[in-house]
C-alpha atoms as a PDB file:
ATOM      1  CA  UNK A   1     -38.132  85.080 196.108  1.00  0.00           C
ATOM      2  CA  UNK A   2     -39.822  83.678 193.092  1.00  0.00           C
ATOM      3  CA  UNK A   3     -42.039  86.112 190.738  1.00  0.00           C
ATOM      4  CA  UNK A   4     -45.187  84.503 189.249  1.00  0.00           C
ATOM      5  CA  UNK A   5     -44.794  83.661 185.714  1.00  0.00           C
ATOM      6  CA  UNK A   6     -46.838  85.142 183.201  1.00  0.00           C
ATOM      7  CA  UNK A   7     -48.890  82.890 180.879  1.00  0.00           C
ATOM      8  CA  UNK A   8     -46.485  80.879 178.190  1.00  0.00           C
ATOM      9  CA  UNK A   9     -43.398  81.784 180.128  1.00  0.00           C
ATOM     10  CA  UNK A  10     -40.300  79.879 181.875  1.00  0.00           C
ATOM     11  CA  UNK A  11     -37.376  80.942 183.896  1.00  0.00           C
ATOM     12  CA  UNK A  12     -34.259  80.665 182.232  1.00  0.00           C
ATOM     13  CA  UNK A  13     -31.288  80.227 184.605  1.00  0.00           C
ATOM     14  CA  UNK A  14     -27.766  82.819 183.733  1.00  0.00           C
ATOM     15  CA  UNK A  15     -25.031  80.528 185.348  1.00  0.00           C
ATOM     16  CA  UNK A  16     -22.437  83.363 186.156  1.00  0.00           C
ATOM     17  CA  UNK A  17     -18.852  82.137 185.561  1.00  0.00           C
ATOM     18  CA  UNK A  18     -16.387  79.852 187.830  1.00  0.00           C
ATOM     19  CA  UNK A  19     -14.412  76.850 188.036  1.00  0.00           C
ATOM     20  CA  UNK A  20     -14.074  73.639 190.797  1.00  0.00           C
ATOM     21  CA  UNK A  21     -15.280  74.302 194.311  1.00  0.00           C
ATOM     22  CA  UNK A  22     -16.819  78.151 193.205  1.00  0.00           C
ATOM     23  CA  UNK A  23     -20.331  78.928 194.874  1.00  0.00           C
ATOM     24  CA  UNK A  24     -22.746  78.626 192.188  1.00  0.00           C
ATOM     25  CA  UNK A  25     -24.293  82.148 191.612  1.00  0.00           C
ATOM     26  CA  UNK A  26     -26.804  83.167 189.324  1.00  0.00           C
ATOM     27  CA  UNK A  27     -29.981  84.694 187.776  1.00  0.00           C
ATOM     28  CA  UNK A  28     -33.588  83.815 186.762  1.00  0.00           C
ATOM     29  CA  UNK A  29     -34.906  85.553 184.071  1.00  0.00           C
ATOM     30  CA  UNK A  30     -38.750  85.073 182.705  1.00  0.00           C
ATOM     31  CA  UNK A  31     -39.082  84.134 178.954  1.00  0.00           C
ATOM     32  CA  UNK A  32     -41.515  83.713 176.701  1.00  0.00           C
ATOM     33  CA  UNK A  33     -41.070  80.619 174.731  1.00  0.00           C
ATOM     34  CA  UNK A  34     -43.143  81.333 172.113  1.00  0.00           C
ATOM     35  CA  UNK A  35     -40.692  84.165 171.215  1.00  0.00           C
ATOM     36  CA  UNK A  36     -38.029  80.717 171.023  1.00  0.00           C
ATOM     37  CA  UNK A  37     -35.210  81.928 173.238  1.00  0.00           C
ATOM     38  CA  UNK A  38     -31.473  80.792 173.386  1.00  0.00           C
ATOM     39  CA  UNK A  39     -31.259  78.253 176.045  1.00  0.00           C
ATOM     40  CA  UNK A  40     -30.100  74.619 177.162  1.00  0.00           C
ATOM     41  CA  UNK A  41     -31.609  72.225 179.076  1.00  0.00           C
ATOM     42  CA  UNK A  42     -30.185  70.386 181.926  1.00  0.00           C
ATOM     43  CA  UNK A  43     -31.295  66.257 182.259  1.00  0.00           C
ATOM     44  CA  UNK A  44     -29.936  64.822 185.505  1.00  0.00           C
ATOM     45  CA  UNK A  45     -30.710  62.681 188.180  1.00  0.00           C
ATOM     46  CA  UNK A  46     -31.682  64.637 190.951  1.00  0.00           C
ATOM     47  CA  UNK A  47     -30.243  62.207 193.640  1.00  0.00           C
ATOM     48  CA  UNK A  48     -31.396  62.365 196.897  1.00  0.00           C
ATOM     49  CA  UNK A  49     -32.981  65.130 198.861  1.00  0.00           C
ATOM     50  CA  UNK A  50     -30.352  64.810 202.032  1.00  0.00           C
ATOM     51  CA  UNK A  51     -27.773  65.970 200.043  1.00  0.00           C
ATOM     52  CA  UNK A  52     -27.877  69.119 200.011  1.00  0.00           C
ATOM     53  CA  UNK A  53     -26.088  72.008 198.535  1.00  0.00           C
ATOM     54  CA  UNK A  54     -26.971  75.592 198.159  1.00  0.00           C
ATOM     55  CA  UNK A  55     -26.716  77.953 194.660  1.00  0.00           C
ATOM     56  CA  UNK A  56     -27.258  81.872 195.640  1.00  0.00           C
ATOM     57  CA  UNK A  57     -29.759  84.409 193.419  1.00  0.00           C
ATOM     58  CA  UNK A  58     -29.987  87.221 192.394  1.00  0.00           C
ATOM     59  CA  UNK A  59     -33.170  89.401 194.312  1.00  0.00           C
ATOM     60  CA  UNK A  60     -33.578  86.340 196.719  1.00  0.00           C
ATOM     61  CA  UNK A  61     -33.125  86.829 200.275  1.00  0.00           C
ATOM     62  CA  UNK A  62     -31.048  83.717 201.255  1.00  0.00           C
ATOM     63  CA  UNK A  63     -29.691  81.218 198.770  1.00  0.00           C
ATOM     64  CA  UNK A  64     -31.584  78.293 197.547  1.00  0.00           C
ATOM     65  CA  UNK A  65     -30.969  74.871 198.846  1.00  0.00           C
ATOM     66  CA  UNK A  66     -30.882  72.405 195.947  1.00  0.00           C
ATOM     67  CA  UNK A  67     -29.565  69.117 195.631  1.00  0.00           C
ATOM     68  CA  UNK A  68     -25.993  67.970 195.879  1.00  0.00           C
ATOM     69  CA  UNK A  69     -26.316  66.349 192.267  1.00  0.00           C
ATOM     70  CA  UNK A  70     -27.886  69.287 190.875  1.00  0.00           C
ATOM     71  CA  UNK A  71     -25.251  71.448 192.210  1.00  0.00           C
ATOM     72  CA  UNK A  72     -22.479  68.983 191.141  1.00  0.00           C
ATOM     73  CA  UNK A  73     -24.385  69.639 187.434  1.00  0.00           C
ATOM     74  CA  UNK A  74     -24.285  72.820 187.435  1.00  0.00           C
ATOM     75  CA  UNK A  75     -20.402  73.246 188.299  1.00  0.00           C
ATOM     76  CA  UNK A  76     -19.762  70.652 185.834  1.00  0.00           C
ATOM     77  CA  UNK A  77     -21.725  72.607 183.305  1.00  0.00           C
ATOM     78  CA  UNK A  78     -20.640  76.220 184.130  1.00  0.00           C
ATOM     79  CA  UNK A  79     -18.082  78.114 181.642  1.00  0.00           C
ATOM     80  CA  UNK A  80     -15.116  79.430 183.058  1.00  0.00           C
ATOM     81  CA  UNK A  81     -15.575  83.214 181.785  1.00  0.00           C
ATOM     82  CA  UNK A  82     -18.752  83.750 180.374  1.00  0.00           C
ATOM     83  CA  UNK A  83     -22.541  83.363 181.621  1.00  0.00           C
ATOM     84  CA  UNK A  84     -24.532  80.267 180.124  1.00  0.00           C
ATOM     85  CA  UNK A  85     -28.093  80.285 179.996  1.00  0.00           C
ATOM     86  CA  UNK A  86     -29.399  77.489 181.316  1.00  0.00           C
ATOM     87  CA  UNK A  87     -33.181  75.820 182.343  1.00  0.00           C
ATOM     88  CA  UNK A  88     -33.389  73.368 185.690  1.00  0.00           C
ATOM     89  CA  UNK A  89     -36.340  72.256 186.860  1.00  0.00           C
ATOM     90  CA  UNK A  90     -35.199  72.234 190.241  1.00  0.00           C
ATOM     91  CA  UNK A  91     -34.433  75.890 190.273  1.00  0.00           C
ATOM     92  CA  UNK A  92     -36.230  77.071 187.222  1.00  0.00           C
ATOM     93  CA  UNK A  93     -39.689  75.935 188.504  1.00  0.00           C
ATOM     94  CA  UNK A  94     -40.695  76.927 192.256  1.00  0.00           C
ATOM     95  CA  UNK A  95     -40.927  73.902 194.162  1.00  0.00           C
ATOM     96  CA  UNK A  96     -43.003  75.401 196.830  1.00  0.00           C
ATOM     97  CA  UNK A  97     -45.935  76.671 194.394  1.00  0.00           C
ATOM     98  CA  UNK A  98     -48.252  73.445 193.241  1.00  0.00           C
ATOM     99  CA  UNK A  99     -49.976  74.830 191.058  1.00  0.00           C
ATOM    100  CA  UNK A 100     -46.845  76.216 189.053  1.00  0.00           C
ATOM    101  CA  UNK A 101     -45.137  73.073 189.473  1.00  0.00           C
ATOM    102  CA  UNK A 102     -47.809  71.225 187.809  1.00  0.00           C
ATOM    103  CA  UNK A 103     -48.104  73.647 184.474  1.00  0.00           C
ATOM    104  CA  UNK A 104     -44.658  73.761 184.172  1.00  0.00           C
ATOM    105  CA  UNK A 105     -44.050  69.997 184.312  1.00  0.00           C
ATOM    106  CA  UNK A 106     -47.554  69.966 181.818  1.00  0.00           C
ATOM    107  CA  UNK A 107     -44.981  72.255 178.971  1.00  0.00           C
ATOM    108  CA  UNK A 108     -41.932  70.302 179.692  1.00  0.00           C
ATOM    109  CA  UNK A 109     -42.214  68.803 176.308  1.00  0.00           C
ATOM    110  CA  UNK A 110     -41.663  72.143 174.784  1.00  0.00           C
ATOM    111  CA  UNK A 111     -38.464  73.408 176.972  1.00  0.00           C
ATOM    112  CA  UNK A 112     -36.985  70.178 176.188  1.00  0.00           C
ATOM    113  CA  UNK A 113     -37.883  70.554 172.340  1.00  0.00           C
ATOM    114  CA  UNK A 114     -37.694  74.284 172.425  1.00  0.00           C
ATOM    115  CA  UNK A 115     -33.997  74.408 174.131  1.00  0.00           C
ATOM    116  CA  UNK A 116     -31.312  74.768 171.564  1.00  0.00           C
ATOM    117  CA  UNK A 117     -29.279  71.489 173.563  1.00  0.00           C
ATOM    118  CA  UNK A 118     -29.918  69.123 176.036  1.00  0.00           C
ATOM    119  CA  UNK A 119     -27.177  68.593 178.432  1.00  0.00           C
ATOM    120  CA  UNK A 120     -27.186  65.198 179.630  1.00  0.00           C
ATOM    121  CA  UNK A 121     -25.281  65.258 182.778  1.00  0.00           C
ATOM    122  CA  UNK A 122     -24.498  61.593 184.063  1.00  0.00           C
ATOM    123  CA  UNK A 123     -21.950  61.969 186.972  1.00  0.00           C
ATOM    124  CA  UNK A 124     -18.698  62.145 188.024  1.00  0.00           C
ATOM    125  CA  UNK A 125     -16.200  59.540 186.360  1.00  0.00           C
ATOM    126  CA  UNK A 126     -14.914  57.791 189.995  1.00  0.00           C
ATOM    127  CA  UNK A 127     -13.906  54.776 187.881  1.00  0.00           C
ATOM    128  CA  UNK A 128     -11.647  56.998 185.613  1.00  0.00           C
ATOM    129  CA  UNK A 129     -13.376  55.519 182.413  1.00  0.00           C
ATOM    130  CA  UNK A 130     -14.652  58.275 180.393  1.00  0.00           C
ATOM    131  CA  UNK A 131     -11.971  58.493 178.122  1.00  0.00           C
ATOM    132  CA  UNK A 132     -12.143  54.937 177.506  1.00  0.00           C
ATOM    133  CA  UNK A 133     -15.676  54.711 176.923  1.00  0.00           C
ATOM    134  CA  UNK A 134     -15.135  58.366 174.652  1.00  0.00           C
ATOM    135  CA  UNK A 135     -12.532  56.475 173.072  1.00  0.00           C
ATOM    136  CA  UNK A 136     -15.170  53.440 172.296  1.00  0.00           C
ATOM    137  CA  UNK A 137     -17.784  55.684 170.642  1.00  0.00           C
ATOM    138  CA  UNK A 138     -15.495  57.316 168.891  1.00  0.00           C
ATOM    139  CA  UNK A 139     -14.356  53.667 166.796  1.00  0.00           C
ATOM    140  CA  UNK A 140     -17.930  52.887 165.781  1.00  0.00           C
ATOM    141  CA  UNK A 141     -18.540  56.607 164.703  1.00  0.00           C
ATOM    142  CA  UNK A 142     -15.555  56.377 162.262  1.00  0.00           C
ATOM    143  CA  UNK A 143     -16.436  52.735 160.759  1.00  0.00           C
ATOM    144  CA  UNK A 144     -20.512  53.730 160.743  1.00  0.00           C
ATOM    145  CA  UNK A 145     -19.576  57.077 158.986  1.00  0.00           C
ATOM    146  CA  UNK A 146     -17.309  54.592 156.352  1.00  0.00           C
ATOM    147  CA  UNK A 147     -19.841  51.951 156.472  1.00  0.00           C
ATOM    148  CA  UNK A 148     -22.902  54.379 155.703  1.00  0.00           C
ATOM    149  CA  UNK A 149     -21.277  55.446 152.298  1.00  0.00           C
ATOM    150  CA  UNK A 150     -21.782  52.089 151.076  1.00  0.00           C
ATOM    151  CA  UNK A 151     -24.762  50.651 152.567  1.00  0.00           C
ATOM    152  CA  UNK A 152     -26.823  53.867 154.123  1.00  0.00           C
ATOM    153  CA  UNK A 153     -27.374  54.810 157.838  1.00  0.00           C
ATOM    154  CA  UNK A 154     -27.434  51.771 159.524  1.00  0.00           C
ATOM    155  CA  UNK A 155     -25.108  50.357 161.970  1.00  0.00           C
ATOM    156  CA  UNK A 156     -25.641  46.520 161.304  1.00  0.00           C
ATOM    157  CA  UNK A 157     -23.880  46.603 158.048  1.00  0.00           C
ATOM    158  CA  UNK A 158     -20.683  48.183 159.928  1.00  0.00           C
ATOM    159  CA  UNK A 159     -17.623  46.070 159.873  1.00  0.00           C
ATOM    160  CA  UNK A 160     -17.075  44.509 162.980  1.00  0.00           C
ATOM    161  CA  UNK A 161     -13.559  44.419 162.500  1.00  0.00           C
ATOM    162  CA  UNK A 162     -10.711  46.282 164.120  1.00  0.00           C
ATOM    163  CA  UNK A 163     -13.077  47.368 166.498  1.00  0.00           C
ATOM    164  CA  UNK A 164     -11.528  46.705 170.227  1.00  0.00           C
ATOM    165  CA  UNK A 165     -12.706  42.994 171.467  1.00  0.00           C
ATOM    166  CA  UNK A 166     -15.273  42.587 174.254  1.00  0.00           C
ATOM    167  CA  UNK A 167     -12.896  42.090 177.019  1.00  0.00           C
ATOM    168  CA  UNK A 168     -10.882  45.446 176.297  1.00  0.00           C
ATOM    169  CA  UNK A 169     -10.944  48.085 178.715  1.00  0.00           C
ATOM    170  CA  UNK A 170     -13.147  50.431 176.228  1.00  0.00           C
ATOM    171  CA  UNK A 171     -15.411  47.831 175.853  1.00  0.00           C
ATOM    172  CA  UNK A 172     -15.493  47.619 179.882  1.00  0.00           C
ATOM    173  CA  UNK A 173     -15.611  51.170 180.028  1.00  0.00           C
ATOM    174  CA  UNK A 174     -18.744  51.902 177.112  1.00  0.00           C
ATOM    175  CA  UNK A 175     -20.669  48.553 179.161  1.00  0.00           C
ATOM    176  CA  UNK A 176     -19.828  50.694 182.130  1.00  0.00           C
ATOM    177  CA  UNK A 177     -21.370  53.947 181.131  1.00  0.00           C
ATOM    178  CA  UNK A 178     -24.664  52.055 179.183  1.00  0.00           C
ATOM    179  CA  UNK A 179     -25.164  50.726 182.533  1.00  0.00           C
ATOM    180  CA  UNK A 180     -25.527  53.923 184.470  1.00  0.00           C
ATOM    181  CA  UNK A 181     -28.198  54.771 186.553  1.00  0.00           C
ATOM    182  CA  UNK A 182     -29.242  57.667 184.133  1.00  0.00           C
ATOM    183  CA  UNK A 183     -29.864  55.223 181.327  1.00  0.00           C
ATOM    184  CA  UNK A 184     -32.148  53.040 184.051  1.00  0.00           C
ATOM    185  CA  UNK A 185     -34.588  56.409 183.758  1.00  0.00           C
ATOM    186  CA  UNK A 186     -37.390  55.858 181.237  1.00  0.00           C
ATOM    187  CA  UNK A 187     -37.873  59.451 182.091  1.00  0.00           C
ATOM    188  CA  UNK A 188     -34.528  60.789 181.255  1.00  0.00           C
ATOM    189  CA  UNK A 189     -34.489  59.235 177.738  1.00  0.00           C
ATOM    190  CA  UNK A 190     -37.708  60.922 176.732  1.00  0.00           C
ATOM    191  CA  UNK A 191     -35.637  64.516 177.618  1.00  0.00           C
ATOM    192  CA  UNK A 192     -33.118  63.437 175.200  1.00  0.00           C
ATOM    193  CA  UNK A 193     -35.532  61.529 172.272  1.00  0.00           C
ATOM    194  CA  UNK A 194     -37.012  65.766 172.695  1.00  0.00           C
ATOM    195  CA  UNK A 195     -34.087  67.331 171.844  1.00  0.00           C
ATOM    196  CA  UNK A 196     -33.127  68.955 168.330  1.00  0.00           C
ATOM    197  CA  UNK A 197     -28.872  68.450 170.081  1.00  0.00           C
ATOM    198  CA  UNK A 198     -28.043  66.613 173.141  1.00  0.00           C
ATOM    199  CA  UNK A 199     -24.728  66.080 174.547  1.00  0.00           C
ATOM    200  CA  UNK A 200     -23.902  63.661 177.529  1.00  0.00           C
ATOM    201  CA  UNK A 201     -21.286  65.324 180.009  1.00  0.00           C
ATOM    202  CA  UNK A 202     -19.174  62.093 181.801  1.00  0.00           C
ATOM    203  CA  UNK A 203     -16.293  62.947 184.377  1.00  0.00           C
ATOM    204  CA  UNK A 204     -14.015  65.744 182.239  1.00  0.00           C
ATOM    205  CA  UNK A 205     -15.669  63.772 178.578  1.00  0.00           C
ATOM    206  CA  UNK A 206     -18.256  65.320 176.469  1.00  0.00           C
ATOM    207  CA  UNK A 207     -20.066  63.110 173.985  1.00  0.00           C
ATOM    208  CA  UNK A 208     -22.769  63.562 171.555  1.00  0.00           C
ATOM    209  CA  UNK A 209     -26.099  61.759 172.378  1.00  0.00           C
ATOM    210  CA  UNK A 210     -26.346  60.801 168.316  1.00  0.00           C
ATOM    211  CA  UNK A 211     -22.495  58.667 168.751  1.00  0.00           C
ATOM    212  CA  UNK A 212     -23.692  57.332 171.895  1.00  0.00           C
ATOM    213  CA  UNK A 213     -26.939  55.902 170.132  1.00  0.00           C
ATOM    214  CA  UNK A 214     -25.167  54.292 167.433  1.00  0.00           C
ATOM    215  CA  UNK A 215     -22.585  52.872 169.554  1.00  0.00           C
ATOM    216  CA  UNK A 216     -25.579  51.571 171.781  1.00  0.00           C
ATOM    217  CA  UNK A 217     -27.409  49.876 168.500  1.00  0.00           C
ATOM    218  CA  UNK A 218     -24.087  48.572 166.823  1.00  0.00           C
END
């Protein structure tokens, strides 16, 4: 099962390829982060404990049981073709060990500010409104980028105009998404306010944390 780490050291997770409904399969390696390896970092809700899902390793005996939101995470995450290195604390730290759990959690600063993203996973888009929400972001990104070459980086002296009115469906769809129960997490906003990159993974969307933020404050 799990090896003890050594002093200054975390696991980093190699995701191996798939797509959909593929078993999750992978393995931990021990790095030193000191030595500032190449790694992302994986901020999720870990939803609850009686859904359950497993994810098999490499050198371990029987696969590890994990949560059915870290699992949906991880497939979400996954590349089609290639590895990705990835740290989760539910697989990256031992659960079982106390003692380990505690350091770990005590340097969690530093894997959040030391990974090279932050992947902000926030769940699966039932209400189809990712695109529309994507599609929201993206408006106020284009008028702050015109606005801040006249008045600096600051999205109250954006032009309010031609943006889509409150009672469009991307305005629906960005209220939706602010309102998510990732954003409720005090928690899960200190992982991002860590990281040098984050990006927030929505249903099929991908959108940078730095859009969302300015969207948020316009």
């Amino acid at each position: 099962m799990y090896q003890p780490l050594p002093e200054n050291a975390i696991r980093v997770l190699y995701l191996y390829p798939g797509t959909g409904a593929d078993p999750l399969n992978c393995k931990l390696v021990h790095v030193d982060l000191s030595e500032k390896p190449q790694f992302e970092a994986v901020s999720y809700l870990w939803g609850s404990a009686l859904d359950r899902s497993e994810i098999a390793i490499e050198g371990f005996a029987k696969h590890l049981v994990i949560t059915e939101s870290g699992a949906q995470a991880l497939r979400r995450l996954r590349h089609a073709t290639e590895p990705r290195a990835l740290w989760m604390d539910q697989i990256c730290i031992n659960q079982t060990d106390v003692a380990e759990r505690s350091k770990q959690v005590g340097i969690m600063h530093r894997i959040f500010s030391g990974a090279d993203r932050v992947l902000m996973y926030l769940g699966d888009d039932a209400g189809a409104l990712a695109s529309y929400a994507k599609e929201f972001i993206e408006d106020v990104q284009d008028r702050w980028e015109t606005g801040a070459k006249a008045h600096g980086d600051d999205v109250r002296t954006m032009e309010h105009e031609r943006l889509p009115s409150p009672d469009s469906k991307k305005w629906v769809a960005f209220r939706t998404l602010m309102s998510l129960r990732y954003f409720r997490r005090v928690w899960m906003l200190q992982e991002v306010m860590l990281a040098t990159e984050a990006t927030a993974f929505w249903g099929d969307c991908e959108i940078p944390w730095m859009h969302i933020a300015r969207a948020a404050a316009w």
